[in-house]
C-alpha atoms as a PDB file:
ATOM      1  CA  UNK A   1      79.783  15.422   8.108  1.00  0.00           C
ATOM      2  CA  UNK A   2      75.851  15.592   8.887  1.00  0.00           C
ATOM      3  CA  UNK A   3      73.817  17.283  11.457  1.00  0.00           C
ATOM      4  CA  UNK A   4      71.039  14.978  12.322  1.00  0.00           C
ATOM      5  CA  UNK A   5      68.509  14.164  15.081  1.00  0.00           C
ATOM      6  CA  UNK A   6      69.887  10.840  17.206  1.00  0.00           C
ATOM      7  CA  UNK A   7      67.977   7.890  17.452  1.00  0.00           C
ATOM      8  CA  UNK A   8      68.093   5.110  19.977  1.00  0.00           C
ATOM      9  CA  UNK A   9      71.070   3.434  17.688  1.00  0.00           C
ATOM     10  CA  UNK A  10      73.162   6.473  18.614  1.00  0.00           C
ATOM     11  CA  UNK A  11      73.036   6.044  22.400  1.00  0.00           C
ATOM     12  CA  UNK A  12      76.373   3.845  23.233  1.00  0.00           C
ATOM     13  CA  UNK A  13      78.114   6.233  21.251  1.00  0.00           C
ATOM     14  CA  UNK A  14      76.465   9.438  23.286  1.00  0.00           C
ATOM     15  CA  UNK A  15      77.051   7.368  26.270  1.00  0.00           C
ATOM     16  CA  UNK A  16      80.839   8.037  25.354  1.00  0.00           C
ATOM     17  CA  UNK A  17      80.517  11.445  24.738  1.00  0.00           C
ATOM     18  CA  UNK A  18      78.874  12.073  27.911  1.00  0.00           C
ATOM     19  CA  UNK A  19      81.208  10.158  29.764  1.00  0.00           C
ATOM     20  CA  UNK A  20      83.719  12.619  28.159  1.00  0.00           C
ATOM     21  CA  UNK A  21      81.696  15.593  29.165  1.00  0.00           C
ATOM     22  CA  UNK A  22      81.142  14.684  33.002  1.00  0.00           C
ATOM     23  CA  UNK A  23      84.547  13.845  33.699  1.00  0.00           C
ATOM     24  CA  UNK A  24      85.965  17.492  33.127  1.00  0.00           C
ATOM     25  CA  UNK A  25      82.424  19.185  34.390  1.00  0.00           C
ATOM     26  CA  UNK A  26      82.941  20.301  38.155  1.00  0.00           C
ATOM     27  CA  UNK A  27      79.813  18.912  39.802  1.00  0.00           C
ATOM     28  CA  UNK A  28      78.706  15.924  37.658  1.00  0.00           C
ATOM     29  CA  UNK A  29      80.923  12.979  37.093  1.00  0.00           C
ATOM     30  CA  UNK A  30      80.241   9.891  34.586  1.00  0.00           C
ATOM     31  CA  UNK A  31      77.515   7.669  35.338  1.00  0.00           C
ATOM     32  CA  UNK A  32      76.884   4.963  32.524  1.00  0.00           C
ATOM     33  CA  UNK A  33      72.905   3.940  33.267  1.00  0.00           C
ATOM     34  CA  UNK A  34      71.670   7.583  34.280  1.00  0.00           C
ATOM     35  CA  UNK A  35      73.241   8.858  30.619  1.00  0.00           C
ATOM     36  CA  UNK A  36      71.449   5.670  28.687  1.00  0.00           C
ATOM     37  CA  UNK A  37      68.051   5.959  31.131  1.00  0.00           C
ATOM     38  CA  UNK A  38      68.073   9.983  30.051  1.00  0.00           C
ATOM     39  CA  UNK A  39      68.925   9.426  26.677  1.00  0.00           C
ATOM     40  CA  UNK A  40      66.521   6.582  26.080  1.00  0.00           C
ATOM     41  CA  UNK A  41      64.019   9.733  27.760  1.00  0.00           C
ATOM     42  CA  UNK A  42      64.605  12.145  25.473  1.00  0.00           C
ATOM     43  CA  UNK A  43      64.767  10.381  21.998  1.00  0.00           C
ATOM     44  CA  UNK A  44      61.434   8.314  22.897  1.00  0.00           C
ATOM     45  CA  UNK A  45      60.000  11.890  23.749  1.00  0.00           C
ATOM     46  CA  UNK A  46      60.284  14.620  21.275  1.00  0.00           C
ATOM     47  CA  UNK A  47      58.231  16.929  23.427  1.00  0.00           C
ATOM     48  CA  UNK A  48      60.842  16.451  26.134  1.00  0.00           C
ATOM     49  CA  UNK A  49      63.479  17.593  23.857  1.00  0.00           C
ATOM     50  CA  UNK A  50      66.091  16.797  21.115  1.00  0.00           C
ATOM     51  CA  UNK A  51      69.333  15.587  20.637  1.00  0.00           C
ATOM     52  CA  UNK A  52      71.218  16.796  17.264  1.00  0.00           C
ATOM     53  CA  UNK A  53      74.360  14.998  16.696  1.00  0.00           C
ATOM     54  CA  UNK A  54      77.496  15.694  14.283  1.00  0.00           C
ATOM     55  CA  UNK A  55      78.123  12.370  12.396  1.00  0.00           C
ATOM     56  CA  UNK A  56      81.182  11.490  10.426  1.00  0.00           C
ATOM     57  CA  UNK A  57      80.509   8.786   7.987  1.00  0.00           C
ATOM     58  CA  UNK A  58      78.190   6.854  11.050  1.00  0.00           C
ATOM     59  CA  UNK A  59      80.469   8.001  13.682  1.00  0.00           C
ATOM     60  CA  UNK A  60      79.080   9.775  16.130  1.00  0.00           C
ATOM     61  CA  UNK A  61      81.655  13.324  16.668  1.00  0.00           C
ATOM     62  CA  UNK A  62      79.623  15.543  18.655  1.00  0.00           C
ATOM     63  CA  UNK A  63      76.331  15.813  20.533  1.00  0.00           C
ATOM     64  CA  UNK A  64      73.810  19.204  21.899  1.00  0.00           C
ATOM     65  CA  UNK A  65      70.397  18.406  23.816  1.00  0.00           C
ATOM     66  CA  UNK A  66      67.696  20.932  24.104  1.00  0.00           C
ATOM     67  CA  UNK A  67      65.145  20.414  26.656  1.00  0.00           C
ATOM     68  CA  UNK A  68      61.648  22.245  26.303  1.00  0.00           C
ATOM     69  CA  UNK A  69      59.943  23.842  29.006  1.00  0.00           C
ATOM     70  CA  UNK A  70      57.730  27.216  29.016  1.00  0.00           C
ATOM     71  CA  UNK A  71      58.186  30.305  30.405  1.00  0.00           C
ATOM     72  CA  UNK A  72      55.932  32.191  32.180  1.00  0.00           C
ATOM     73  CA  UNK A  73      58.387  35.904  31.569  1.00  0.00           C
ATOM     74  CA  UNK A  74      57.852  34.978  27.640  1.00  0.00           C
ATOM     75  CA  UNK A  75      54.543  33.298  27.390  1.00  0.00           C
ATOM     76  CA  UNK A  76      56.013  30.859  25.189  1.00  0.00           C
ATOM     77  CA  UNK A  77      58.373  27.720  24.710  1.00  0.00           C
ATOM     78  CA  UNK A  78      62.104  28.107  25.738  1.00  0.00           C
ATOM     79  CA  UNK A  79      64.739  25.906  25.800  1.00  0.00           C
ATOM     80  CA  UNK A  80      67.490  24.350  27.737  1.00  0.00           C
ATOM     81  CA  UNK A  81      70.823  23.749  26.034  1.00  0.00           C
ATOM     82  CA  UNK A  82      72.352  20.928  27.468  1.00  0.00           C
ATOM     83  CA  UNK A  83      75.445  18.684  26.776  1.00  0.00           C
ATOM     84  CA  UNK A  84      77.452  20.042  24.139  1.00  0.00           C
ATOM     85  CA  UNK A  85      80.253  18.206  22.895  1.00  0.00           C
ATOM     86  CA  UNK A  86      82.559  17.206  20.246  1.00  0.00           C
ATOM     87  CA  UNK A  87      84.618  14.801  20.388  1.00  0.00           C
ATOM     88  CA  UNK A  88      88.686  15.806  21.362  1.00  0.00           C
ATOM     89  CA  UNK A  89      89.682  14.568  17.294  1.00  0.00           C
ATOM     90  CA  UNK A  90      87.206  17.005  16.338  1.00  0.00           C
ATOM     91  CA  UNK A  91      87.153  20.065  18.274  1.00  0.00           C
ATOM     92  CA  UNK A  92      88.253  23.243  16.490  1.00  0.00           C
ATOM     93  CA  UNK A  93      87.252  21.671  12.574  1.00  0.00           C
ATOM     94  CA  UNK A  94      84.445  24.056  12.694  1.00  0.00           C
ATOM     95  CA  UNK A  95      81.696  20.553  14.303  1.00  0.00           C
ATOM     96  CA  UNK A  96      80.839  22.263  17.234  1.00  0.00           C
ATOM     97  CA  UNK A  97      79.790  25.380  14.710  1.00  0.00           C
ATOM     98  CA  UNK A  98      77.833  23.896  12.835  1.00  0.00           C
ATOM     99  CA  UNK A  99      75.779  21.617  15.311  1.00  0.00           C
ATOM    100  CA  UNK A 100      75.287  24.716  17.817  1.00  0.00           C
ATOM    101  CA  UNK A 101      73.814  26.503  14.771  1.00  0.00           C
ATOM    102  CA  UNK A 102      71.616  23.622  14.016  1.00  0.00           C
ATOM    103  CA  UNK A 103      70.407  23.091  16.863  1.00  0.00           C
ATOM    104  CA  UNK A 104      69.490  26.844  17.267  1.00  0.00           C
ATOM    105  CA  UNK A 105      67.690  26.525  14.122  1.00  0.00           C
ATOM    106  CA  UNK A 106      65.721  23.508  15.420  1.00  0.00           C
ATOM    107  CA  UNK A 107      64.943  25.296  18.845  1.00  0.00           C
ATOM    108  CA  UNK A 108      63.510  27.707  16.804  1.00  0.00           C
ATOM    109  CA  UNK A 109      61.354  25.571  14.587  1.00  0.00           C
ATOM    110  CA  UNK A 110      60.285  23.661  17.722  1.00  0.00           C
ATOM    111  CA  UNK A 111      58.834  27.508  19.153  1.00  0.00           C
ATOM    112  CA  UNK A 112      61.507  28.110  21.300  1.00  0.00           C
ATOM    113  CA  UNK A 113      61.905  32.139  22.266  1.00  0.00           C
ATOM    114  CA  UNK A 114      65.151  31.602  23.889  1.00  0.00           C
ATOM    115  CA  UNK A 115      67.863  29.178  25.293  1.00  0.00           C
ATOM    116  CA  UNK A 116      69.305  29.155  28.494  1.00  0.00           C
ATOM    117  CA  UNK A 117      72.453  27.446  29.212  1.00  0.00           C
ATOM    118  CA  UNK A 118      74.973  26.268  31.844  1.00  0.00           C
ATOM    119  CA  UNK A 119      79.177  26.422  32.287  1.00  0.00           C
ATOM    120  CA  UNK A 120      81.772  25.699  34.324  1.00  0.00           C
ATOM    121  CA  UNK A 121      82.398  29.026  35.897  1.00  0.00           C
ATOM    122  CA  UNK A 122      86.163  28.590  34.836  1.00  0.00           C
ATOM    123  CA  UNK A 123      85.513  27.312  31.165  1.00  0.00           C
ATOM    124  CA  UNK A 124      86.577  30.428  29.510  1.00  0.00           C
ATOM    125  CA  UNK A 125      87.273  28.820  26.006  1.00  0.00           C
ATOM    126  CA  UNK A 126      82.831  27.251  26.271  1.00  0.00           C
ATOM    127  CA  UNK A 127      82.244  30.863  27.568  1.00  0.00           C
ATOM    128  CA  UNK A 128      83.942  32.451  24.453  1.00  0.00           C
ATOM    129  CA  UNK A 129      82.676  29.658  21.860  1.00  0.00           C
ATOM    130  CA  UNK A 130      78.590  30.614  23.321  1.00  0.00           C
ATOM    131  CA  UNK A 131      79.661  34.528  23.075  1.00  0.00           C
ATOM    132  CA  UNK A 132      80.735  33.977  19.760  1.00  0.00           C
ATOM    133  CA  UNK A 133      77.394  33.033  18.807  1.00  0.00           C
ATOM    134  CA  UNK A 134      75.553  35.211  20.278  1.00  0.00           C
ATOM    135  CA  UNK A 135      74.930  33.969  23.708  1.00  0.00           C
ATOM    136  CA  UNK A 136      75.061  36.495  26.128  1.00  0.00           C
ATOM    137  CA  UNK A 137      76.183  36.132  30.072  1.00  0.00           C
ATOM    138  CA  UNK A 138      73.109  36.703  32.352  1.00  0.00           C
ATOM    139  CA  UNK A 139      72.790  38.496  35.437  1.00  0.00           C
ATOM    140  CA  UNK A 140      70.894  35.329  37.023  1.00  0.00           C
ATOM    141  CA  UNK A 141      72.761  33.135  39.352  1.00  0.00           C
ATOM    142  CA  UNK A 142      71.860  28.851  39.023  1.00  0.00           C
ATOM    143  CA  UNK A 143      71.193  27.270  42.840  1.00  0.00           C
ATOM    144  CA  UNK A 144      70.606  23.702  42.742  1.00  0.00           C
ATOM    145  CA  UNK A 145      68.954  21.798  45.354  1.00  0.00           C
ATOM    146  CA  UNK A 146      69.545  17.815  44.826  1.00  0.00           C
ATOM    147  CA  UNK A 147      66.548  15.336  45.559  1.00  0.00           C
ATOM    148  CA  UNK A 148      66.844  12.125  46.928  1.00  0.00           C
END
């Protein structure tokens, strides 16, 4: 297995993954051109973000997106981890390890100070797979407001 960053080749096979994702998530559901149009976003923009994906062979297994932004509390980049998955064939082999700890390690080479990231409130297994690596629950609360 490698850790790499994806490239626009990887995209139908993220598409699945996503797909995947969004159909157990609670308020997003699967949406085919939004996941290629954001995709196609981030890979042709590195100071957007980065997608790291688990390969097997040239199988795409698992995915993790961080989105950069600053913040003003730090001074300094942070980012936004975003879509982790592995694929169900996958899952507890020890992928989703070692791309959450390589993609910490590139958030960290990119300047990032800290990542924030979101879960289903009842996803206790993603909540104890984050606390096992050191994320920690914090004591602020994610509104959303949806544009049109």
């Amino acid at each position: 297995m490698e850790i790499a960053t994806a490239t626009v080749d990887d995209i139908p096979e993220l598409v699945e993954l996503l797909s995947l994702l969004f159909a157990q998530e609670a308020e997003f559901s699967p949406d085919i051109p939004a996941h290629t149009r954001a995709l196609t976003t981030i890979i042709s923009n590195p100071d957007i973000g980065v997608i790291m994906v688990a390969k097997d062979q040239d199988q795409v297994v698992g995915m993790v997106n961080i989105l950069f932004t600053v913040s003003t509390a730090l001074g300094d980049r942070v980012g936004i981890l975003e879509d982790m998955i592995v694929s169900p064939d996958w899952r507890r082999t020890g992928v989703g390890t070692t791309l959450l700890r390589r993609a910490i390690a590139k958030a960290q080479e990119r300047g990032c100070r800290r990542l924030t990231l979101l879960t289903d409130a009842d996803n206790r297994s993603a909540h104890g797979f984050y606390e096992r690596h050191g994320f920690v629950l914090s004591e602020m609360i994610p509104f959303r407001l949806v544009l049109k």
